[in-house]
PDB file of N, CA and C in Angstrom:
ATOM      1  N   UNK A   1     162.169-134.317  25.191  1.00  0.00           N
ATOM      2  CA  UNK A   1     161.485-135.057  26.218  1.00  0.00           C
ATOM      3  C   UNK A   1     161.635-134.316  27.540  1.00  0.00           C
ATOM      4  N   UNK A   2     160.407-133.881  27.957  1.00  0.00           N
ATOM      5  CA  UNK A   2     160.598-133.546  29.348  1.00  0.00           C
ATOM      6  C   UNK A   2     159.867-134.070  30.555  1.00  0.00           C
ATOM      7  N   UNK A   3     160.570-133.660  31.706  1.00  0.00           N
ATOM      8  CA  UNK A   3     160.255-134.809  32.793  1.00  0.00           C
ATOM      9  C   UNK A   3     160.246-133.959  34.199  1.00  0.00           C
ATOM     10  N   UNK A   4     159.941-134.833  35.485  1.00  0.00           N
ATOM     11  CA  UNK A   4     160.392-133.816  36.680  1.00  0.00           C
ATOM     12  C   UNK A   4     161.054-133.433  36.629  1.00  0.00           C
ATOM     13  N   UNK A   5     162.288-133.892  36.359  1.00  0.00           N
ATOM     14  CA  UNK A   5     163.529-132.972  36.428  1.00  0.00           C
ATOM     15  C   UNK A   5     163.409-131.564  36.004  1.00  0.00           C
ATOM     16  N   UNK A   6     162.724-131.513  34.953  1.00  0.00           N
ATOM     17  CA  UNK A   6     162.860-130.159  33.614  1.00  0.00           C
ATOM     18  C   UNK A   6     161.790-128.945  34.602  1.00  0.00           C
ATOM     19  N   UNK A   7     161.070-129.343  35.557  1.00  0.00           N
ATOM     20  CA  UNK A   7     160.285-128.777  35.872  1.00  0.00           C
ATOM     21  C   UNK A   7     160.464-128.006  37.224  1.00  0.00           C
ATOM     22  N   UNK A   8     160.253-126.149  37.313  1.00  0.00           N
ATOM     23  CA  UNK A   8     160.528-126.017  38.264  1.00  0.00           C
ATOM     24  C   UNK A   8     160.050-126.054  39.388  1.00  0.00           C
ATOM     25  N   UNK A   9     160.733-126.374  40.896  1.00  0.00           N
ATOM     26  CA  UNK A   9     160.333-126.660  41.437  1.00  0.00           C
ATOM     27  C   UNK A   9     158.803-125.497  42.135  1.00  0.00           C
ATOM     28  N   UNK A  10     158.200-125.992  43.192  1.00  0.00           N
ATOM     29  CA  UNK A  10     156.906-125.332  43.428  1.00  0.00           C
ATOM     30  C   UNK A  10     157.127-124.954  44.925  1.00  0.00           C
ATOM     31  N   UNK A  11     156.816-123.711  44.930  1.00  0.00           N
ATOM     32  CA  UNK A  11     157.065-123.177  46.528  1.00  0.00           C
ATOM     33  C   UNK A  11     156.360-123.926  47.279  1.00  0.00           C
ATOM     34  N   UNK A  12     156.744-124.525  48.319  1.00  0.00           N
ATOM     35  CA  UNK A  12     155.447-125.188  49.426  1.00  0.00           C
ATOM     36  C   UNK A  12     154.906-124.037  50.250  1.00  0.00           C
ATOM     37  N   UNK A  13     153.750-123.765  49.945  1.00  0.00           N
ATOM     38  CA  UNK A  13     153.052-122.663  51.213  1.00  0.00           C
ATOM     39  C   UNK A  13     152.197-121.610  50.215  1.00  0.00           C
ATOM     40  N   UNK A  14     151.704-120.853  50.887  1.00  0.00           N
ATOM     41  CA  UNK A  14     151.182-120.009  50.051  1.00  0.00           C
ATOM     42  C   UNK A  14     152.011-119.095  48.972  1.00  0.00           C
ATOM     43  N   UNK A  15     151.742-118.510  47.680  1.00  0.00           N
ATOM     44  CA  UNK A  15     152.580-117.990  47.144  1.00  0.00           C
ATOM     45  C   UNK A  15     152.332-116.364  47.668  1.00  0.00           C
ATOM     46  N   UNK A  16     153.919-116.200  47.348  1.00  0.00           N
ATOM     47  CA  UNK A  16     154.071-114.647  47.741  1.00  0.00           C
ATOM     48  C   UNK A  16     152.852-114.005  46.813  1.00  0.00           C
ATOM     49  N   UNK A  17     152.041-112.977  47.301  1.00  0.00           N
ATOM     50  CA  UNK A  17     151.376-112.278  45.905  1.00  0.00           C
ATOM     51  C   UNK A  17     152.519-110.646  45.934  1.00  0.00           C
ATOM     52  N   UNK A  18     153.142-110.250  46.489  1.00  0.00           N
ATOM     53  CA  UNK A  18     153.743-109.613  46.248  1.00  0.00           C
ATOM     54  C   UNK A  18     154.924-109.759  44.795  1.00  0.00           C
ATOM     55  N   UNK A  19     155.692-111.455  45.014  1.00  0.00           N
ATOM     56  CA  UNK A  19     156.605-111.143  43.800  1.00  0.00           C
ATOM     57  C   UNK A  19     156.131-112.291  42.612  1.00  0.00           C
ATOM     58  N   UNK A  20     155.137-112.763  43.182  1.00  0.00           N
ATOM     59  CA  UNK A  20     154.299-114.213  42.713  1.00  0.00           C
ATOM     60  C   UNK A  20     154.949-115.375  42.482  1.00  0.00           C
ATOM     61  N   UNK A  21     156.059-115.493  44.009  1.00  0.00           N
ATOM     62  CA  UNK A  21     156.624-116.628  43.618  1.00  0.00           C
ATOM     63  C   UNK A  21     157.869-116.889  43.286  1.00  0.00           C
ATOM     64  N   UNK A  22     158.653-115.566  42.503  1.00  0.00           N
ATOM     65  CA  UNK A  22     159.638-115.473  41.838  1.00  0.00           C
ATOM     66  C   UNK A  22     160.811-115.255  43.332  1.00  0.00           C
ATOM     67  N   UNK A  23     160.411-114.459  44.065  1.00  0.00           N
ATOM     68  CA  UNK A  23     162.000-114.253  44.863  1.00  0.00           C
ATOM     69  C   UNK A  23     162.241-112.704  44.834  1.00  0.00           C
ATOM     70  N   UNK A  24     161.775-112.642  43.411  1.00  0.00           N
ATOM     71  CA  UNK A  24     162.884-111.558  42.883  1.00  0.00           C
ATOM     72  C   UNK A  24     161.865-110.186  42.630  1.00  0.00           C
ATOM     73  N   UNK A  25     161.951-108.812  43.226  1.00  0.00           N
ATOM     74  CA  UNK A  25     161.316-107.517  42.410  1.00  0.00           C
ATOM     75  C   UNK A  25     162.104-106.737  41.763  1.00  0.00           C
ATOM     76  N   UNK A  26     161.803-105.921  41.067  1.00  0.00           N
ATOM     77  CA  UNK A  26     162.613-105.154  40.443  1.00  0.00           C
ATOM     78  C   UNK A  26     162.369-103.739  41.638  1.00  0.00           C
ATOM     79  N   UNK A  27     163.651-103.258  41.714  1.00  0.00           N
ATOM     80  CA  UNK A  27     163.859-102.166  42.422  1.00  0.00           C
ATOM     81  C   UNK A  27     164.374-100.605  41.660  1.00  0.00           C
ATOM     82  N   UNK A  28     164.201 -99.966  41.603  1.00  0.00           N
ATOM     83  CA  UNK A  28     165.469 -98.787  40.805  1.00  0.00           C
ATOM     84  C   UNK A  28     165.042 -97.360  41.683  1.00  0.00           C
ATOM     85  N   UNK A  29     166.480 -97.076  41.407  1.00  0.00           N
ATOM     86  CA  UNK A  29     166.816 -96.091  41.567  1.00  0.00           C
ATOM     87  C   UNK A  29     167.181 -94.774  41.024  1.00  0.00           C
ATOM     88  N   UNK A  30     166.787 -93.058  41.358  1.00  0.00           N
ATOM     89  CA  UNK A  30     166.988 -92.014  40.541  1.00  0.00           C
ATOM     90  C   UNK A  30     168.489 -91.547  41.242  1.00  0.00           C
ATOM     91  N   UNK A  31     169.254 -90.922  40.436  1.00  0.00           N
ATOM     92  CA  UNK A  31     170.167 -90.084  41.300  1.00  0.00           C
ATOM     93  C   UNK A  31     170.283 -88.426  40.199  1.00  0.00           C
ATOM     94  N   UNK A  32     170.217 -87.855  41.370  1.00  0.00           N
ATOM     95  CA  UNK A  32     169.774 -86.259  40.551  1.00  0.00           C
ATOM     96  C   UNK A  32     171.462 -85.591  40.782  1.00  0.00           C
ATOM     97  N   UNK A  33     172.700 -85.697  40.117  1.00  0.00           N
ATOM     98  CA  UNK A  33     173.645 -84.590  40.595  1.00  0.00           C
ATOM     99  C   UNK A  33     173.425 -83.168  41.189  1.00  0.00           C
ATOM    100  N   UNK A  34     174.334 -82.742  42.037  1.00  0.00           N
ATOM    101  CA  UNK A  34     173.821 -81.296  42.195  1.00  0.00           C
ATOM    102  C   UNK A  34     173.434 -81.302  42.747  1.00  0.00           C
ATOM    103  N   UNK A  35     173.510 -79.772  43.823  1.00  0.00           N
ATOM    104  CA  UNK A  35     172.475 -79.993  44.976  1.00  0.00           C
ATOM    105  C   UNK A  35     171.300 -79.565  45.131  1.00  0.00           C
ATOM    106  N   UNK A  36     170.460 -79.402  43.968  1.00  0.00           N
ATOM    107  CA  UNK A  36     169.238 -79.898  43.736  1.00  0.00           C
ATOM    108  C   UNK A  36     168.720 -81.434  43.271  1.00  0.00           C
ATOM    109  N   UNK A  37     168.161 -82.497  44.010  1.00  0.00           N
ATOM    110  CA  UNK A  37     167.598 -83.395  44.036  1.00  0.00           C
ATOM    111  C   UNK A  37     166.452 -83.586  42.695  1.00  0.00           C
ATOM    112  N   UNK A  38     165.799 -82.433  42.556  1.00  0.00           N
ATOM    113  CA  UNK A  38     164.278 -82.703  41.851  1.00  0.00           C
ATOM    114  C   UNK A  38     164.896 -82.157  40.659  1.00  0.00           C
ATOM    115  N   UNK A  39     166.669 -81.646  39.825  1.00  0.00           N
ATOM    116  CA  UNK A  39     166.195 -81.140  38.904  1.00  0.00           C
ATOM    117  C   UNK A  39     166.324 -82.606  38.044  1.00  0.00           C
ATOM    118  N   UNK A  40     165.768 -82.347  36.841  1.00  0.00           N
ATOM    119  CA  UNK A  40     166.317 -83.195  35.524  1.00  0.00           C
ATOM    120  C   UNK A  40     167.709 -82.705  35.052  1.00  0.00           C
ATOM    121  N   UNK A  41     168.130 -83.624  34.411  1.00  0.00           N
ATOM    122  CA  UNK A  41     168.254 -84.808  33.903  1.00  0.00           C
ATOM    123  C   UNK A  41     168.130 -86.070  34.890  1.00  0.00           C
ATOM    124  N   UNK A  42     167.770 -87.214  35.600  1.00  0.00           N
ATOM    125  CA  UNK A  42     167.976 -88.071  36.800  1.00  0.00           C
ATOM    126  C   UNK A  42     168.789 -89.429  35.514  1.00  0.00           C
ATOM    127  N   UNK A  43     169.376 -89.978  36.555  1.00  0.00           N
ATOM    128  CA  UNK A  43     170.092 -91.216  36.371  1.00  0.00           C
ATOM    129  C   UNK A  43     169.305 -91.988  37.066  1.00  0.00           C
ATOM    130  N   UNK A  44     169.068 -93.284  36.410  1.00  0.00           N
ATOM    131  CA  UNK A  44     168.330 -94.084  37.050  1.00  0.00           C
ATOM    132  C   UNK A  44     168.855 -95.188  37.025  1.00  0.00           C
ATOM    133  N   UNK A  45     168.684 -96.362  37.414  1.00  0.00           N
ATOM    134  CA  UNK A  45     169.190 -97.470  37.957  1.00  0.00           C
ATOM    135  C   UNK A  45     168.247 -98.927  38.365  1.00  0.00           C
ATOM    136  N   UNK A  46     168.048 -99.661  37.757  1.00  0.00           N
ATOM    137  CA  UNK A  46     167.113-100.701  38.039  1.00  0.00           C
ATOM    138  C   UNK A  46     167.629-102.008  38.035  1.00  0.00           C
ATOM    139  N   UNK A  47     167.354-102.491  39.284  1.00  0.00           N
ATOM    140  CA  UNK A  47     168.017-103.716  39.891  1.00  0.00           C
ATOM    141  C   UNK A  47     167.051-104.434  40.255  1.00  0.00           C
ATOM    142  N   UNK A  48     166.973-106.075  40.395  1.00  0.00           N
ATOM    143  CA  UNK A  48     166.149-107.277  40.738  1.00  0.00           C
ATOM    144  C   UNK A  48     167.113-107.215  42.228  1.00  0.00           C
ATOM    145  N   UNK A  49     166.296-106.893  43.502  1.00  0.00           N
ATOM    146  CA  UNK A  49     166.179-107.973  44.612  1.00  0.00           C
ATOM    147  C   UNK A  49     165.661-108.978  45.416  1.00  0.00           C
ATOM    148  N   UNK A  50     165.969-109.040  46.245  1.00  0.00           N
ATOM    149  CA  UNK A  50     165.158-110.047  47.385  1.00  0.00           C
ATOM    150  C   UNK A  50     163.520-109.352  47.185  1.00  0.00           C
ATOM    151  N   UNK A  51     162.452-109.975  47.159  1.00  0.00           N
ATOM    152  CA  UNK A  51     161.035-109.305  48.002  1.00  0.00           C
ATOM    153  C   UNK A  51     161.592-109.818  49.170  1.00  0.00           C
ATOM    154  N   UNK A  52     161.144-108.511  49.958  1.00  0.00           N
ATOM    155  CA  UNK A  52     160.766-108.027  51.158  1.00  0.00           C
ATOM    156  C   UNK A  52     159.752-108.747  51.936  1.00  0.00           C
ATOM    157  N   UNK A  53     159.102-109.496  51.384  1.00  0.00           N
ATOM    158  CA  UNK A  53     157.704-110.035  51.971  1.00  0.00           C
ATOM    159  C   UNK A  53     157.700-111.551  51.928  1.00  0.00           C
ATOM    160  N   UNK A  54     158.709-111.871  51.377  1.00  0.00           N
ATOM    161  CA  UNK A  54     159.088-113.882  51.140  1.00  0.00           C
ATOM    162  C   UNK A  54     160.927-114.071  51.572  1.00  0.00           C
ATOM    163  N   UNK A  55     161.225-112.960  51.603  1.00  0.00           N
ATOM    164  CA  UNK A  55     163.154-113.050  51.611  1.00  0.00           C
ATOM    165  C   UNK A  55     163.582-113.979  50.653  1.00  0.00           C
ATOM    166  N   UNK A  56     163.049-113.924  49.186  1.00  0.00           N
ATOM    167  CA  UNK A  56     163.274-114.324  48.095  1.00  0.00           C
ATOM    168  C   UNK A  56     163.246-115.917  48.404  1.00  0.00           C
ATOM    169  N   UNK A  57     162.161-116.622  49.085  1.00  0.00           N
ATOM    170  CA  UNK A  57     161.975-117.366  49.025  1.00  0.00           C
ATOM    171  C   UNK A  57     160.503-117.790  47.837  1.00  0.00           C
ATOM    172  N   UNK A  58     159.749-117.499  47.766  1.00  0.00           N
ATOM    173  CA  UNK A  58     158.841-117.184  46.727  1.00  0.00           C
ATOM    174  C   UNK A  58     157.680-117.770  47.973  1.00  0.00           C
ATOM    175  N   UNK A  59     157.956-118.205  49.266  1.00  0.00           N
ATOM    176  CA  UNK A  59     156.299-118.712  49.685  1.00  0.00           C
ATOM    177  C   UNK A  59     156.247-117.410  50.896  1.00  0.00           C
ATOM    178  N   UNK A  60     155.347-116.855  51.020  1.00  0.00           N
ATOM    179  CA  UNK A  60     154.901-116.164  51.862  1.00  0.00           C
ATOM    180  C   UNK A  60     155.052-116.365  53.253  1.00  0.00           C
ATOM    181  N   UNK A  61     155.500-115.426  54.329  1.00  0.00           N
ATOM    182  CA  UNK A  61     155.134-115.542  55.490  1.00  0.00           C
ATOM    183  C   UNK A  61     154.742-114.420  55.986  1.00  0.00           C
ATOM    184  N   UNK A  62     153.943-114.596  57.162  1.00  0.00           N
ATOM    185  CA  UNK A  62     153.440-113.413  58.108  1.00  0.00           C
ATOM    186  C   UNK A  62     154.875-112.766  59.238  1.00  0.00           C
ATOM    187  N   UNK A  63     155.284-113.850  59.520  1.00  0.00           N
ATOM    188  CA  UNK A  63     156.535-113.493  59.929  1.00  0.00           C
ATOM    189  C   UNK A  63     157.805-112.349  59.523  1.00  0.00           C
ATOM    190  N   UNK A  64     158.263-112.645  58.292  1.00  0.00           N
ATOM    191  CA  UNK A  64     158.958-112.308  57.804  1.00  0.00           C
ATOM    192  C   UNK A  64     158.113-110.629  57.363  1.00  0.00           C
ATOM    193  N   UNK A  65     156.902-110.257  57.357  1.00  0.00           N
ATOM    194  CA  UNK A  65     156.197-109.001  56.307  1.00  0.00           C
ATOM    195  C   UNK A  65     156.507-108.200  57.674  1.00  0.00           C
ATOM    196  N   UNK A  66     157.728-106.850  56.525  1.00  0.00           N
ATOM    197  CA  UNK A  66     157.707-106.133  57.813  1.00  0.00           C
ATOM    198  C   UNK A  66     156.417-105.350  57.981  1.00  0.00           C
ATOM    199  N   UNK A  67     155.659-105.103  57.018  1.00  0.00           N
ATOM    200  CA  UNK A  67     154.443-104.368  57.225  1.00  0.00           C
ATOM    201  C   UNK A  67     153.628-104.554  58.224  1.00  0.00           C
ATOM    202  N   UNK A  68     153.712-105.836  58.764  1.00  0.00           N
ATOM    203  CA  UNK A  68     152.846-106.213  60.206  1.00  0.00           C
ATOM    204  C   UNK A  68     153.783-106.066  61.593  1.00  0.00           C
ATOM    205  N   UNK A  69     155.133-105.000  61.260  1.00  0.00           N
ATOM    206  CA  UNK A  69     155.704-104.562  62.552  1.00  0.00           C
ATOM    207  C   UNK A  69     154.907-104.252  63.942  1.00  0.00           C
ATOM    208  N   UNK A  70     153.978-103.507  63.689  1.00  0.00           N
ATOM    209  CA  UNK A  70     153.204-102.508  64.146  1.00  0.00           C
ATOM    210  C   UNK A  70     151.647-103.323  64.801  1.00  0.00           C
ATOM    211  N   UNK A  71     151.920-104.375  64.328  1.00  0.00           N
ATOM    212  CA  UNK A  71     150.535-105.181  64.909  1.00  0.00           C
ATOM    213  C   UNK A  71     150.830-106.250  65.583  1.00  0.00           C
ATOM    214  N   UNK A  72     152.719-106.564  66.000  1.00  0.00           N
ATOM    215  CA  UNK A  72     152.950-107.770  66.458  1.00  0.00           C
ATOM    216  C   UNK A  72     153.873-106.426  67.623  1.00  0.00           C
ATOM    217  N   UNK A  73     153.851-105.140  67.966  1.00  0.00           N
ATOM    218  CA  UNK A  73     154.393-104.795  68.946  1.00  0.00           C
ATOM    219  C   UNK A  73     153.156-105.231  70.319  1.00  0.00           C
ATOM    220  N   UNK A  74     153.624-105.509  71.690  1.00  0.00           N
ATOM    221  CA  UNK A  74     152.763-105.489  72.227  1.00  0.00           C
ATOM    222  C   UNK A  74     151.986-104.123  72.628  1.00  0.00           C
ATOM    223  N   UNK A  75     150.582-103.778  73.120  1.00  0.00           N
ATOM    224  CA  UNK A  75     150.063-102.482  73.030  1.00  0.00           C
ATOM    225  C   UNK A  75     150.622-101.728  74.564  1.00  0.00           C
ATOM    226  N   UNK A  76     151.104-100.540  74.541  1.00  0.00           N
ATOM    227  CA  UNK A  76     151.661 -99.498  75.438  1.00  0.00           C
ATOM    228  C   UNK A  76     152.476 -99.077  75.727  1.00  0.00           C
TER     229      UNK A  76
END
């Protein structure tokens, strides 16, 4: 039997389309030993964080997107 309870809750606001909601992206990382960077073999590394674009809240803001740094400086 399931009920509200069982159900998760729903972001109020628009949904992130970046993580769709979830909070969470997957991130990873290479690390190349040696001080060459580009050779192979790489170690890699893949981790779930925050999106960047909701602060793992799953609803979107304009606020929070650093991508609109640059359009909320004032001009000069």
């Amino acid at each position: 039997m399931t009920g509200p309870a069982d159900e998760p809750e729903q972001p109020r606001g628009p949904q992130c389309q970046f993580c769709h909601g979830v909070g969470q992206v997957p991130r990873a990382w290479a690390y190349g030993p040696g001080p060459d960077p580009f050779r192979v073999p790489l170690e890699t590394l893949v981790r779930s964080g925050h999106c960047r674009f909701c602060r793992g809240t799953g609803v979107y803001e304009a606020s929070l997107d650093p991508t609109l740094d640059e359009l909320r400086r004032p001009p000069g």
